[in-house]
PDB file of N, CA and C in Angstrom:
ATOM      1  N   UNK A   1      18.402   1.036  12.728  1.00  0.00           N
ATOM      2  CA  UNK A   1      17.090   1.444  12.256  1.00  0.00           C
ATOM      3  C   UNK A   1      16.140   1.486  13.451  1.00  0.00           C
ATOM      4  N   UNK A   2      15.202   2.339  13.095  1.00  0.00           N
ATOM      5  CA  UNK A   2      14.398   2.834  14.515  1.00  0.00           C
ATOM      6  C   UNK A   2      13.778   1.544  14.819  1.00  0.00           C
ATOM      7  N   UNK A   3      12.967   1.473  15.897  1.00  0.00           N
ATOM      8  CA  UNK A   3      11.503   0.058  15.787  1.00  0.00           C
ATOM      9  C   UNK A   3      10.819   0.603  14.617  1.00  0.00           C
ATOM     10  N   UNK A   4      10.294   1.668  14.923  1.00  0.00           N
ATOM     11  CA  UNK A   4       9.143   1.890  13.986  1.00  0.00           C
ATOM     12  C   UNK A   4       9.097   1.555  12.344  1.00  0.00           C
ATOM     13  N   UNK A   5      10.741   1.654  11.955  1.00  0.00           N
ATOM     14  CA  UNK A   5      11.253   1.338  10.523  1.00  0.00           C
ATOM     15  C   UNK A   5      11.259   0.154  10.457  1.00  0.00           C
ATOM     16  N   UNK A   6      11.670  -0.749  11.658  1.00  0.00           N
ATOM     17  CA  UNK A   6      11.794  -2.275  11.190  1.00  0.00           C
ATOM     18  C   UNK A   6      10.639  -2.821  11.250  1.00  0.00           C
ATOM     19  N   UNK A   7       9.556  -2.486  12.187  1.00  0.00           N
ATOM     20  CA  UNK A   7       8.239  -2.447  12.214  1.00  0.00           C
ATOM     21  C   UNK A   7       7.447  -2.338  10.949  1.00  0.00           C
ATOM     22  N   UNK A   8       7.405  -1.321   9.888  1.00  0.00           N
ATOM     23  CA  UNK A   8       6.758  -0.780   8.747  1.00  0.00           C
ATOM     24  C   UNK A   8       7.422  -1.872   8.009  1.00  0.00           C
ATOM     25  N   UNK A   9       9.020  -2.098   7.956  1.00  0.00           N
ATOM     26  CA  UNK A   9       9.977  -2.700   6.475  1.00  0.00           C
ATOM     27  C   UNK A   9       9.366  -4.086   6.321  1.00  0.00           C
ATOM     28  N   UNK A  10       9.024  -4.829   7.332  1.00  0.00           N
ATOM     29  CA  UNK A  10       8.509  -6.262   8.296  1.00  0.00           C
ATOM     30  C   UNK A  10       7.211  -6.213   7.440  1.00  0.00           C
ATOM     31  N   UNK A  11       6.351  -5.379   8.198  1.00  0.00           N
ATOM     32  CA  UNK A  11       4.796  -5.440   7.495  1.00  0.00           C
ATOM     33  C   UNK A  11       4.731  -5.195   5.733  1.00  0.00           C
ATOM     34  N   UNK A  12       5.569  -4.169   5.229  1.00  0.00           N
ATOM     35  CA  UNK A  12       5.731  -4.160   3.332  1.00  0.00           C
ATOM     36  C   UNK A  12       6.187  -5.404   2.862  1.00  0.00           C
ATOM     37  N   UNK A  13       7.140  -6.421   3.649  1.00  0.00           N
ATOM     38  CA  UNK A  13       7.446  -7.851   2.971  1.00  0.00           C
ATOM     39  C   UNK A  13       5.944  -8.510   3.367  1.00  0.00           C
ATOM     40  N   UNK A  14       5.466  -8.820   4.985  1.00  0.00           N
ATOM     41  CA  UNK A  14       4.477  -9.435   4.567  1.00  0.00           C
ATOM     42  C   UNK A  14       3.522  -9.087   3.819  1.00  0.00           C
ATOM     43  N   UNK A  15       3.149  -8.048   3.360  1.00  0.00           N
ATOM     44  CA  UNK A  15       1.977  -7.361   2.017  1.00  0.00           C
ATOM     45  C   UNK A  15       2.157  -7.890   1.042  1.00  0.00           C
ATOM     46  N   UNK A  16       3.555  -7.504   1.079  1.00  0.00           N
ATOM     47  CA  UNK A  16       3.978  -7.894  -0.699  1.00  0.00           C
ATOM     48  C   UNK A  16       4.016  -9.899  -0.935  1.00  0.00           C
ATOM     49  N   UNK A  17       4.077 -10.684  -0.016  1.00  0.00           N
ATOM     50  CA  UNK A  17       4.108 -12.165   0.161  1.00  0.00           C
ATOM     51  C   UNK A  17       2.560 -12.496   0.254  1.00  0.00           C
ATOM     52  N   UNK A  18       1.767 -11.758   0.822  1.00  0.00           N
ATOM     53  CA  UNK A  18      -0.015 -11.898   1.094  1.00  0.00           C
ATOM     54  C   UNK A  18      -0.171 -11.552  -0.833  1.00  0.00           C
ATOM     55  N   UNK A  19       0.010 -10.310  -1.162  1.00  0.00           N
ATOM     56  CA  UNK A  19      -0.142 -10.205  -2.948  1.00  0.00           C
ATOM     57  C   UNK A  19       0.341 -11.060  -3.456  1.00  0.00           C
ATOM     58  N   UNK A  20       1.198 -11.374  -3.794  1.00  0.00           N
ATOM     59  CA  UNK A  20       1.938 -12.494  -4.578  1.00  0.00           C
ATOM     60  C   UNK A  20       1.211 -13.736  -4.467  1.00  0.00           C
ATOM     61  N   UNK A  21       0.627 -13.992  -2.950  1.00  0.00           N
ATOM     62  CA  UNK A  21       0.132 -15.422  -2.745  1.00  0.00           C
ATOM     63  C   UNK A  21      -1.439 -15.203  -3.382  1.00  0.00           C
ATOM     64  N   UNK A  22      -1.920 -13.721  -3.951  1.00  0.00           N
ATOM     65  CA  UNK A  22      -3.333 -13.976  -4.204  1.00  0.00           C
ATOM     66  C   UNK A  22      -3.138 -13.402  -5.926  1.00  0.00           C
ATOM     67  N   UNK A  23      -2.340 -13.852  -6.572  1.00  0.00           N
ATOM     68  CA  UNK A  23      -1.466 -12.873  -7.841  1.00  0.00           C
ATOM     69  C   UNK A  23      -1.398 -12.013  -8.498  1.00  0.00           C
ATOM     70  N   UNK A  24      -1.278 -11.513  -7.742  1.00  0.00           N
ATOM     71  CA  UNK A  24      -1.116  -9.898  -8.113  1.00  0.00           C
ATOM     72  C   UNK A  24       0.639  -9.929  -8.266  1.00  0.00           C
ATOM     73  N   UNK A  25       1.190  -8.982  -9.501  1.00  0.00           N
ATOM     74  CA  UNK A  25       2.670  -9.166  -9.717  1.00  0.00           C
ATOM     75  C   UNK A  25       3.335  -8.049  -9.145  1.00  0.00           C
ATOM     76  N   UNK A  26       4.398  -8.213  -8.194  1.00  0.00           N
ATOM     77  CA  UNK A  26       4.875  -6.633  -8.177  1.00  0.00           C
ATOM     78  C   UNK A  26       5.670  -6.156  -9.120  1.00  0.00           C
ATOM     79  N   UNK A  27       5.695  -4.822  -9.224  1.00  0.00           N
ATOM     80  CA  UNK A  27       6.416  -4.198 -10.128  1.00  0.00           C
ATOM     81  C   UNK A  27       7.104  -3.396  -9.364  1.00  0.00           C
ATOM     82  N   UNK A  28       6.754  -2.645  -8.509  1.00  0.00           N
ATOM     83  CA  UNK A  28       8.010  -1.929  -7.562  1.00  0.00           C
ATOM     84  C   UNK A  28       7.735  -2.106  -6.173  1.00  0.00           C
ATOM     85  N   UNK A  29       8.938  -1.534  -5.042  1.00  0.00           N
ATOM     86  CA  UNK A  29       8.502  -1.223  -3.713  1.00  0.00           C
ATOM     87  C   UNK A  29       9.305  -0.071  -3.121  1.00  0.00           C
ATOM     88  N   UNK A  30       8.410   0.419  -2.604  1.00  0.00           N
ATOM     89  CA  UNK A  30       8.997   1.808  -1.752  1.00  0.00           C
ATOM     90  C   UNK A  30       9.301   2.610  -3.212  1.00  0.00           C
ATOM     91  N   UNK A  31       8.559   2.934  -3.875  1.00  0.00           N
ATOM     92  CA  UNK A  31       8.623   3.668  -5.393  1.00  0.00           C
ATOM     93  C   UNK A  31       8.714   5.615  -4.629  1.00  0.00           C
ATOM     94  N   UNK A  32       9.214   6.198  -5.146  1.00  0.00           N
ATOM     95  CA  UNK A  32       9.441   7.523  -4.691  1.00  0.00           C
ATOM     96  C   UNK A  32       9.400   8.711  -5.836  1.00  0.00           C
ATOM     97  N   UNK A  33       8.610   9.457  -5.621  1.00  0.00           N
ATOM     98  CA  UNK A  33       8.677  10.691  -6.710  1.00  0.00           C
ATOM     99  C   UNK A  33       8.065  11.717  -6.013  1.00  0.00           C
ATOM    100  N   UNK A  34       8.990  12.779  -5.917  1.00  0.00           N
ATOM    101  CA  UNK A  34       8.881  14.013  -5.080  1.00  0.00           C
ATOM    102  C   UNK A  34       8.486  13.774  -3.743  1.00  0.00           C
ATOM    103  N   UNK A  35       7.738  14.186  -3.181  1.00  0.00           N
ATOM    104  CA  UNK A  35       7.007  14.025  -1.731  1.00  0.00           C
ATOM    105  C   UNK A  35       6.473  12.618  -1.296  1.00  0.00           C
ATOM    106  N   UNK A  36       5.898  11.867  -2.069  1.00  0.00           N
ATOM    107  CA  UNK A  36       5.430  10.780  -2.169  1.00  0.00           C
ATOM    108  C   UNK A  36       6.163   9.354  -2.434  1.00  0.00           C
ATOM    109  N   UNK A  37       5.622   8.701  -1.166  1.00  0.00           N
ATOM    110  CA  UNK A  37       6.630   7.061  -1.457  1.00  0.00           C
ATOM    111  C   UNK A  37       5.440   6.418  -1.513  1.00  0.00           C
ATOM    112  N   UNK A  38       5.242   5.389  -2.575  1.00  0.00           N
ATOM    113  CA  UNK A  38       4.340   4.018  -2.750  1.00  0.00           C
ATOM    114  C   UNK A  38       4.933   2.867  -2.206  1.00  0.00           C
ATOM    115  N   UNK A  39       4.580   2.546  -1.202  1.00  0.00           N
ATOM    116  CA  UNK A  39       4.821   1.119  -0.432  1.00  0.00           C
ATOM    117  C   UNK A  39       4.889   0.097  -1.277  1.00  0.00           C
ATOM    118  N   UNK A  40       4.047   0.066  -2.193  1.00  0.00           N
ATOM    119  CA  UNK A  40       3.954  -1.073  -3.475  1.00  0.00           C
ATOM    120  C   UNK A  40       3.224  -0.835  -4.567  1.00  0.00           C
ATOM    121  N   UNK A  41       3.569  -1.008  -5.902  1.00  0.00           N
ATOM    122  CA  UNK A  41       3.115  -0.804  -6.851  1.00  0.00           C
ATOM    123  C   UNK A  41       2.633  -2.345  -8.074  1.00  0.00           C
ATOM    124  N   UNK A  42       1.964  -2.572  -8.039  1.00  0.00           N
ATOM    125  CA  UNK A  42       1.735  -4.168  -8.408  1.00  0.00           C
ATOM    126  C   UNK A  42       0.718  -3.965  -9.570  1.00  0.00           C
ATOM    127  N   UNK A  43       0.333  -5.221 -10.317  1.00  0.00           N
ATOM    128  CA  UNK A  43      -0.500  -5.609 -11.243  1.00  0.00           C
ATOM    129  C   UNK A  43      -1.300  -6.937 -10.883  1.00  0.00           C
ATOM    130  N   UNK A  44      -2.533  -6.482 -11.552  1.00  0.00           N
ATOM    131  CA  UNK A  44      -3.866  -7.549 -10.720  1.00  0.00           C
ATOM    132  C   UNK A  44      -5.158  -7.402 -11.883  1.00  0.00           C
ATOM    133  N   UNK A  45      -5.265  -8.000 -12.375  1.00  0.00           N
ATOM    134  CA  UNK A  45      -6.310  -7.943 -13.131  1.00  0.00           C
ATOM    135  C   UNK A  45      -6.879  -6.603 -13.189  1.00  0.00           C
ATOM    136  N   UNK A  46      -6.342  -6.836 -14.591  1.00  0.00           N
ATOM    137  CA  UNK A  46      -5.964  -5.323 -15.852  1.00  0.00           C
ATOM    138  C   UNK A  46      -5.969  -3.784 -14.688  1.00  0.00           C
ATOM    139  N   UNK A  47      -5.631  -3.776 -13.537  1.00  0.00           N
ATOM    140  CA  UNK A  47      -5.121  -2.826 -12.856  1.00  0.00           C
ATOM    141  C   UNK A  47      -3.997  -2.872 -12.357  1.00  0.00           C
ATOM    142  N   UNK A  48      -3.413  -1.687 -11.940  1.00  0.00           N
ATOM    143  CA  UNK A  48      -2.329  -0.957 -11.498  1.00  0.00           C
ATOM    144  C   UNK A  48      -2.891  -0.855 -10.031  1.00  0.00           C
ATOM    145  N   UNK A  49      -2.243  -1.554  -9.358  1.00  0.00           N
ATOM    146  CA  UNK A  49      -2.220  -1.184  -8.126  1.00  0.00           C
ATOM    147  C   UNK A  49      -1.325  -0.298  -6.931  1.00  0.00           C
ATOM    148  N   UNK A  50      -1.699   0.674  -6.515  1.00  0.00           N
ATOM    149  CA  UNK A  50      -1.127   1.188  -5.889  1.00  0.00           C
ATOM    150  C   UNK A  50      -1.637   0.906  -4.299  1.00  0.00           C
ATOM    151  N   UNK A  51      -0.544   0.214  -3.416  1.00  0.00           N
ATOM    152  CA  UNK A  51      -0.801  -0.259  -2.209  1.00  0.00           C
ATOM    153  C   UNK A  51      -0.198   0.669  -0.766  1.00  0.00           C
ATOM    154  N   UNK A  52      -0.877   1.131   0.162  1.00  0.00           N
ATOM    155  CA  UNK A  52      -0.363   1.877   1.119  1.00  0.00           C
ATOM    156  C   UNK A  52      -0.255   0.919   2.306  1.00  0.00           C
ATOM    157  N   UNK A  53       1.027   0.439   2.776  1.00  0.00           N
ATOM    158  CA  UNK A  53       1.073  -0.380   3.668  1.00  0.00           C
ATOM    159  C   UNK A  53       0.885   0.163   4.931  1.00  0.00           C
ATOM    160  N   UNK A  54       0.188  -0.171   6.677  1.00  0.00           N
ATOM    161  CA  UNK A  54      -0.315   0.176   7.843  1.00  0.00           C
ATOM    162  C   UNK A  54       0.518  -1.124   8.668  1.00  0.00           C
ATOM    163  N   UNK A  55       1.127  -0.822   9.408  1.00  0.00           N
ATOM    164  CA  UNK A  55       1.401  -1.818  10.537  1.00  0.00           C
ATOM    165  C   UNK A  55       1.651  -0.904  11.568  1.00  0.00           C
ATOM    166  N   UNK A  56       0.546  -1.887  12.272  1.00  0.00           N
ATOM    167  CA  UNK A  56       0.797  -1.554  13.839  1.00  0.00           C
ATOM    168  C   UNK A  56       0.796  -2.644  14.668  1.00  0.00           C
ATOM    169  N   UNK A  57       1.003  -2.496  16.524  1.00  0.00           N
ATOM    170  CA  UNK A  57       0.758  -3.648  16.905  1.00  0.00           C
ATOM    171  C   UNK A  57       0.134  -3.388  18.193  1.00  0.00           C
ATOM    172  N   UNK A  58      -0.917  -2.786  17.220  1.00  0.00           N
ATOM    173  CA  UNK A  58      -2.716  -2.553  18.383  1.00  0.00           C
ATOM    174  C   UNK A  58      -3.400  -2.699  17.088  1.00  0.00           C
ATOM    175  N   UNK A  59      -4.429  -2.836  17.033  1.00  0.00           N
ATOM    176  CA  UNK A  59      -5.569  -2.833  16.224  1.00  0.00           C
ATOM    177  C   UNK A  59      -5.953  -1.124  16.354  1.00  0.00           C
ATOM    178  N   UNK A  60      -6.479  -1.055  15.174  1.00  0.00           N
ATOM    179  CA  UNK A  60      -7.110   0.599  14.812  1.00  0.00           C
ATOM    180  C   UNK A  60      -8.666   0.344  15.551  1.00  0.00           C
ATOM    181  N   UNK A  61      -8.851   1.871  15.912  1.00  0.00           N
ATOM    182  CA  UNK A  61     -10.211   1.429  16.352  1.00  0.00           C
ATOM    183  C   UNK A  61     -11.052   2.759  15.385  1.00  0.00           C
ATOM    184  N   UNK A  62     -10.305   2.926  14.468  1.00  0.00           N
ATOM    185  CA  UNK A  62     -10.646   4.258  12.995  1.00  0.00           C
ATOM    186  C   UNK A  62     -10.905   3.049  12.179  1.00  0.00           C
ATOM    187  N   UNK A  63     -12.001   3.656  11.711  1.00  0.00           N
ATOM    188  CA  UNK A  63     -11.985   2.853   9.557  1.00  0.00           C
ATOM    189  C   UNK A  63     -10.321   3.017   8.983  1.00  0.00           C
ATOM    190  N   UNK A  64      -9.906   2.166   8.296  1.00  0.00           N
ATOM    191  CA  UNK A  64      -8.776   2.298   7.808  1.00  0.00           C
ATOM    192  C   UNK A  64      -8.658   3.318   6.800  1.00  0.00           C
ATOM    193  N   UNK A  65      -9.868   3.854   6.180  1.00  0.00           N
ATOM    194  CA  UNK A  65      -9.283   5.097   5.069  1.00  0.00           C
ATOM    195  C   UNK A  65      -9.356   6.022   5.787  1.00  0.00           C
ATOM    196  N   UNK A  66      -9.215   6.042   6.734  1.00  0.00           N
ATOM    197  CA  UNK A  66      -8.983   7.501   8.058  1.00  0.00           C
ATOM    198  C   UNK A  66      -7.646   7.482   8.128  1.00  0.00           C
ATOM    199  N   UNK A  67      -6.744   6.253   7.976  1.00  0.00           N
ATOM    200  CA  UNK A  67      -5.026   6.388   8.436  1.00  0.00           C
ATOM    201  C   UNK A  67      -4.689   6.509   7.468  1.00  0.00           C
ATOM    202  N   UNK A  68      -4.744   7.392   6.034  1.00  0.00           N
ATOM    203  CA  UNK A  68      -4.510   7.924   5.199  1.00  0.00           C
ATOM    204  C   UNK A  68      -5.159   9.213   4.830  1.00  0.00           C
ATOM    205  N   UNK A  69      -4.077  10.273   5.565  1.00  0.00           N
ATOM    206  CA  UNK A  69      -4.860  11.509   5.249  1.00  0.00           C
ATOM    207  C   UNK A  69      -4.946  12.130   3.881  1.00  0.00           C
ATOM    208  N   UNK A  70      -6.178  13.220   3.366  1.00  0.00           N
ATOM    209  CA  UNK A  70      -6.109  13.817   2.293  1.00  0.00           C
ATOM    210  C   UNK A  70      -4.580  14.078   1.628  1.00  0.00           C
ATOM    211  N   UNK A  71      -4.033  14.553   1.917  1.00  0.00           N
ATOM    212  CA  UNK A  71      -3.046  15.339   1.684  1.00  0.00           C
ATOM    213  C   UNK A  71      -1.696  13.673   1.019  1.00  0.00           C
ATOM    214  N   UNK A  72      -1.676  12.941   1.927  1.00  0.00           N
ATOM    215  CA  UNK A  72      -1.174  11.759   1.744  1.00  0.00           C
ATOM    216  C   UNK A  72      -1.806  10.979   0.131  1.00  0.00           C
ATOM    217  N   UNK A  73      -3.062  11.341   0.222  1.00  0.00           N
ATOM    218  CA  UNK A  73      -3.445  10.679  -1.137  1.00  0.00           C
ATOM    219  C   UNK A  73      -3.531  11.233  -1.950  1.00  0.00           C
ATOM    220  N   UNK A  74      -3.408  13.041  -1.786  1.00  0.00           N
ATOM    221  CA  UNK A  74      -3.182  13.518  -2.795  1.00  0.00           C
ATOM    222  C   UNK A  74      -1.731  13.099  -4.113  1.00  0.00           C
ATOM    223  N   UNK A  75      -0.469  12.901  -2.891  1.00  0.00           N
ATOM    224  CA  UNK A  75       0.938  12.634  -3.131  1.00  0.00           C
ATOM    225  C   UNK A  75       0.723  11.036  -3.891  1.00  0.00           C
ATOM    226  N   UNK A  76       0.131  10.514  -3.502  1.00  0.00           N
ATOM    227  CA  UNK A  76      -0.026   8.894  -4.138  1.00  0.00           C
ATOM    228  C   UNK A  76      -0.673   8.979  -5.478  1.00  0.00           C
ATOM    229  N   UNK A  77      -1.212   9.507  -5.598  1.00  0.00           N
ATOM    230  CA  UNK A  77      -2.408  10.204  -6.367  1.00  0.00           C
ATOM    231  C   UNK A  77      -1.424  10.356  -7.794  1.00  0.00           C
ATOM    232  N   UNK A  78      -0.766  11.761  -7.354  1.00  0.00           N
ATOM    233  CA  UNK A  78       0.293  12.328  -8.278  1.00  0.00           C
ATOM    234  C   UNK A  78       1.429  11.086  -8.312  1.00  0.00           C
ATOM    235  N   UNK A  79       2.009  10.599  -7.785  1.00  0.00           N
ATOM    236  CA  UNK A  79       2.730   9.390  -7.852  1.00  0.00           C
ATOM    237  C   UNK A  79       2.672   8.534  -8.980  1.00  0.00           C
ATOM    238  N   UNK A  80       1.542   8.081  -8.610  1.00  0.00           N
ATOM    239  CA  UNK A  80       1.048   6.809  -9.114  1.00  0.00           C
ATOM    240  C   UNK A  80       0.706   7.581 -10.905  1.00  0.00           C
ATOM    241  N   UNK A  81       0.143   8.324 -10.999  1.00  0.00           N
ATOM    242  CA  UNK A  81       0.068   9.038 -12.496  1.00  0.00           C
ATOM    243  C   UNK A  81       1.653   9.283 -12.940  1.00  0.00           C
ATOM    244  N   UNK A  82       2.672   9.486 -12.272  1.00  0.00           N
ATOM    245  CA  UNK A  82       3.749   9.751 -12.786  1.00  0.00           C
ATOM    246  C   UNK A  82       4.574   8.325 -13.299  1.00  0.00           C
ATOM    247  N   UNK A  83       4.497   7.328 -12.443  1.00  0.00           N
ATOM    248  CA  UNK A  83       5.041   6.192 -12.503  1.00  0.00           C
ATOM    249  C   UNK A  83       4.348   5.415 -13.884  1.00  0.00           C
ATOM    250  N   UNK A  84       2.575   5.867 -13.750  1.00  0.00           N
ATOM    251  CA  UNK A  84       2.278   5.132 -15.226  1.00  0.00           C
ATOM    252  C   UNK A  84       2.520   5.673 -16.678  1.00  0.00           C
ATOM    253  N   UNK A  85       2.574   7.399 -16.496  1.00  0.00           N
ATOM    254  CA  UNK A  85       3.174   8.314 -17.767  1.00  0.00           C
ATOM    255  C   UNK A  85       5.071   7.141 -17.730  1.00  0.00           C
ATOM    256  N   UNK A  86       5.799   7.664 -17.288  1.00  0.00           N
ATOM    257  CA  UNK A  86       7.253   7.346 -17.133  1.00  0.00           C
ATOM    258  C   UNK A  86       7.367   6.054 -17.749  1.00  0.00           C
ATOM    259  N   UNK A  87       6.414   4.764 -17.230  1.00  0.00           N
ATOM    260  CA  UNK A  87       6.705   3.539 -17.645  1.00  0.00           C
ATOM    261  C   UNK A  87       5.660   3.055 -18.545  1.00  0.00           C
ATOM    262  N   UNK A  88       4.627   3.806 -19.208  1.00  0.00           N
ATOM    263  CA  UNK A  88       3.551   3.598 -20.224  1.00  0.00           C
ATOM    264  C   UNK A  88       2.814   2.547 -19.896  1.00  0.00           C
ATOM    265  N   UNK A  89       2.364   2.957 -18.434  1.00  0.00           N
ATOM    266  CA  UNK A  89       1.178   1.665 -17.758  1.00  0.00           C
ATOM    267  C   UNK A  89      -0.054   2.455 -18.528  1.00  0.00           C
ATOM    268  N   UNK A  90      -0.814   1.452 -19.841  1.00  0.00           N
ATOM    269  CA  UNK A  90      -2.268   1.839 -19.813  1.00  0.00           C
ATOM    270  C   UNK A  90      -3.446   1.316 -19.077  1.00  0.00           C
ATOM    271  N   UNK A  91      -3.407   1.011 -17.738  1.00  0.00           N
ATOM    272  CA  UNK A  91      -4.713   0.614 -17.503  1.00  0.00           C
ATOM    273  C   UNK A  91      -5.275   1.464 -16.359  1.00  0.00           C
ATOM    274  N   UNK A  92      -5.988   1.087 -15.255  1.00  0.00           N
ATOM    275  CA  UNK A  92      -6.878   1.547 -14.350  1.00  0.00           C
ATOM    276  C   UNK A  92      -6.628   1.652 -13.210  1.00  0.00           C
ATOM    277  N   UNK A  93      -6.256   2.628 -12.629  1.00  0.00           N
ATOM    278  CA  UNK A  93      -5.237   2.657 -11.561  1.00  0.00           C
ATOM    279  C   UNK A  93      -6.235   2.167 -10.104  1.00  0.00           C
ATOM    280  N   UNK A  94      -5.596   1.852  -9.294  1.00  0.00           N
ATOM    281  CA  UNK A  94      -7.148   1.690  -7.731  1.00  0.00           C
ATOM    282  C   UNK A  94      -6.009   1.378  -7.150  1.00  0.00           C
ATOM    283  N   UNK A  95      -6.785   2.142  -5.811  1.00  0.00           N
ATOM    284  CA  UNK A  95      -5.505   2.320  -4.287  1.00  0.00           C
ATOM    285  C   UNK A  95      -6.304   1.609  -3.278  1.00  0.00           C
ATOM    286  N   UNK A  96      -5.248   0.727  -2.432  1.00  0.00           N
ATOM    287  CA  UNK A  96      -5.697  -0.190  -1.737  1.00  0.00           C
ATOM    288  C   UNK A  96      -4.925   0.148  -0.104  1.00  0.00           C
ATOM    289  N   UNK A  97      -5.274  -0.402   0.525  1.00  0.00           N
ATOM    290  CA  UNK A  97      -4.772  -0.403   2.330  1.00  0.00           C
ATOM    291  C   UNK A  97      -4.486  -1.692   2.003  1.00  0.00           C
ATOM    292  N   UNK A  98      -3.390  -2.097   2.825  1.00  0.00           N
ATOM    293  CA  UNK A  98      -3.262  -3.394   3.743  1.00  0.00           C
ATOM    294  C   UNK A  98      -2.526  -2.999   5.112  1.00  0.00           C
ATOM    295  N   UNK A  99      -3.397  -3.629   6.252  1.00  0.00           N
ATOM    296  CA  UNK A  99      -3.290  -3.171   6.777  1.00  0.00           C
ATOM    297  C   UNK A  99      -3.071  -4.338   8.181  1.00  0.00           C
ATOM    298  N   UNK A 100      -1.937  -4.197   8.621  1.00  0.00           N
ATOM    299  CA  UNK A 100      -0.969  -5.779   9.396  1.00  0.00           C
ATOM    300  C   UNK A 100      -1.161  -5.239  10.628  1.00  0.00           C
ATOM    301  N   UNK A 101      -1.892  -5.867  11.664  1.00  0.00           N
ATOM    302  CA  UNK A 101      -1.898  -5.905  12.932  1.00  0.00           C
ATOM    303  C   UNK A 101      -0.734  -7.153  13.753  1.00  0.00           C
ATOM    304  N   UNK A 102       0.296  -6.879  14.148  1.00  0.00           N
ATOM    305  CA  UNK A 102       2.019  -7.387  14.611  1.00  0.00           C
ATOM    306  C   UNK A 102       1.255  -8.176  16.292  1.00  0.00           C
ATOM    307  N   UNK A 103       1.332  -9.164  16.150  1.00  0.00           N
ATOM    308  CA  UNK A 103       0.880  -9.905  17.542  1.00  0.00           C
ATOM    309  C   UNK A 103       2.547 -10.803  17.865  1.00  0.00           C
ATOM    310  N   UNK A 104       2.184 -11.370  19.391  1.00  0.00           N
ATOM    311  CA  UNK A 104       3.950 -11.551  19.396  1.00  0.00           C
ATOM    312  C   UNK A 104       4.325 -12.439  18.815  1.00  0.00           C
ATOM    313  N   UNK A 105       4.026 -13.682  17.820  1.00  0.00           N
ATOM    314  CA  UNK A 105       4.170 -14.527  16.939  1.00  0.00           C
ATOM    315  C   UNK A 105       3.561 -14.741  15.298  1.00  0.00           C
ATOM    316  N   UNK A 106       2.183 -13.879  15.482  1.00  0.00           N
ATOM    317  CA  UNK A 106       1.664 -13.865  14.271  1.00  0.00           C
ATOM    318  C   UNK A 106       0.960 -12.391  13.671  1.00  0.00           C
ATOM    319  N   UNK A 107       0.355 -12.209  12.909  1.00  0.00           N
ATOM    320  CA  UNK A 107      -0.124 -11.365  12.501  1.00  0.00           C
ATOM    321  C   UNK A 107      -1.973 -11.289  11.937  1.00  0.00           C
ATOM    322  N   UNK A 108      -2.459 -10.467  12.179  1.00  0.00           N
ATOM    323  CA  UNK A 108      -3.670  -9.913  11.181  1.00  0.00           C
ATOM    324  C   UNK A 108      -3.489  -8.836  10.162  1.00  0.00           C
ATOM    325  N   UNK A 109      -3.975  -9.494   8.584  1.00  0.00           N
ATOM    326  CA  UNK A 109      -3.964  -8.862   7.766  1.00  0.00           C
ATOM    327  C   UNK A 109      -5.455  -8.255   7.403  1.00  0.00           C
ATOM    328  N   UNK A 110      -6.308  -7.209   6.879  1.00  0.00           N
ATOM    329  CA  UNK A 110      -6.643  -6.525   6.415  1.00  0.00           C
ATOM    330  C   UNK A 110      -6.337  -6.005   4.783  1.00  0.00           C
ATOM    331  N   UNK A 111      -7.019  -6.140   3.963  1.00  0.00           N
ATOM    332  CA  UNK A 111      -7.075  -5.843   2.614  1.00  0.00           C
ATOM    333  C   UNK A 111      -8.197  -4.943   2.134  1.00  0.00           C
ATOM    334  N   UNK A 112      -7.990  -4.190   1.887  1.00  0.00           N
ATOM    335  CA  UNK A 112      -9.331  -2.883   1.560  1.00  0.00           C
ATOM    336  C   UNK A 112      -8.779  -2.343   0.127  1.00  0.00           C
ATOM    337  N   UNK A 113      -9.188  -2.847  -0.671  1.00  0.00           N
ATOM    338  CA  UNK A 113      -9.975  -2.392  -1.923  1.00  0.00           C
ATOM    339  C   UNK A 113     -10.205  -1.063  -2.454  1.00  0.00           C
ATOM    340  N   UNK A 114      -9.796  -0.327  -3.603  1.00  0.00           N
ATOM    341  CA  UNK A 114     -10.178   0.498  -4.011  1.00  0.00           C
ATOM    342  C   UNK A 114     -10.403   1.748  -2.620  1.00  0.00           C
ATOM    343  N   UNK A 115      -9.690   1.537  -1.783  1.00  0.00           N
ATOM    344  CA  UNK A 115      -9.750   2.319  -0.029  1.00  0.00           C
ATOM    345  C   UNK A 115     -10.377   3.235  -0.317  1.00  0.00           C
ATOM    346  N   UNK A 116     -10.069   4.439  -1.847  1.00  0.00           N
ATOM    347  CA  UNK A 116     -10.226   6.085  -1.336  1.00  0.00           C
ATOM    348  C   UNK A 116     -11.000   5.956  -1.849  1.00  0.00           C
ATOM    349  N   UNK A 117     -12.370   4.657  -2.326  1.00  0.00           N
ATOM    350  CA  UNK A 117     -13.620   5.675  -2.659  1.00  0.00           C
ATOM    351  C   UNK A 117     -14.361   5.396  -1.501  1.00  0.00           C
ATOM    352  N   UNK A 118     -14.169   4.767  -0.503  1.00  0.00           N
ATOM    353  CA  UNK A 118     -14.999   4.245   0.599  1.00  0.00           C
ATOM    354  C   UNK A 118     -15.012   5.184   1.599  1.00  0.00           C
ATOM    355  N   UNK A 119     -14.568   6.888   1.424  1.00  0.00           N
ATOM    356  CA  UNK A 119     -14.840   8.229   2.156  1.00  0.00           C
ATOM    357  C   UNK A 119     -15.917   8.343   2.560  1.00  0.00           C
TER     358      UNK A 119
END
């Protein structure tokens, strides 16, 4: 596997261990329908969360809803509506960043909220 894959696979476990530790439940990971993969799909007070995981190991010097282009959230977008038709999620869907800065022993996490209305 490339760096960059073990890099990303690394940062989706720590996301999904940072959620869990604040309880939010997962329900899937790496979820896939057509064009579009959801890094994580979880439940959190009466929402559906749809999570786009970011690891790097520099710090961004962009707002984080910049490393998710239009076109990218369009696909999450459609995703995330397909996954709640398919499995009869009724509640309120909201898309989030987390976003893992990789230092040589530890990490910085980032959590952004409801990301795509903060355009």
């Amino acid at each position: 596997m490339a760096f960059h894959n073990d890099l990303g696979a690394k940062g989706e476990r720590i996301a999904q261990e940072y959620l869990i530790s604040k309880g939010y439940e997962i329900r899937a990971v790496n979820y896939r329908h057509r064009k579009a993969e959801i890094d994580i799909i979880a439940l959190h007070e009466n929402f559906l969360i749809v999570v786009e995981v970011k690891t790097r190991t520099a710090p961004t010097i962009v707002p984080l809803v910049q490393l998710v282009p239009p076109s990218k959230i369009n696909h999450l977008i459609r995703a995330a509506n397909y996954y709640m038709h398919r499995h009869k999620v009724h509640k309120e869907a909201r898309f989030d960043i987390v976003y893992i800065t990789m230092k040589a022993h530890s990490y910085d996490l980032e959590h952004l909220k409801d990301a795509f209305y903060h355009f």
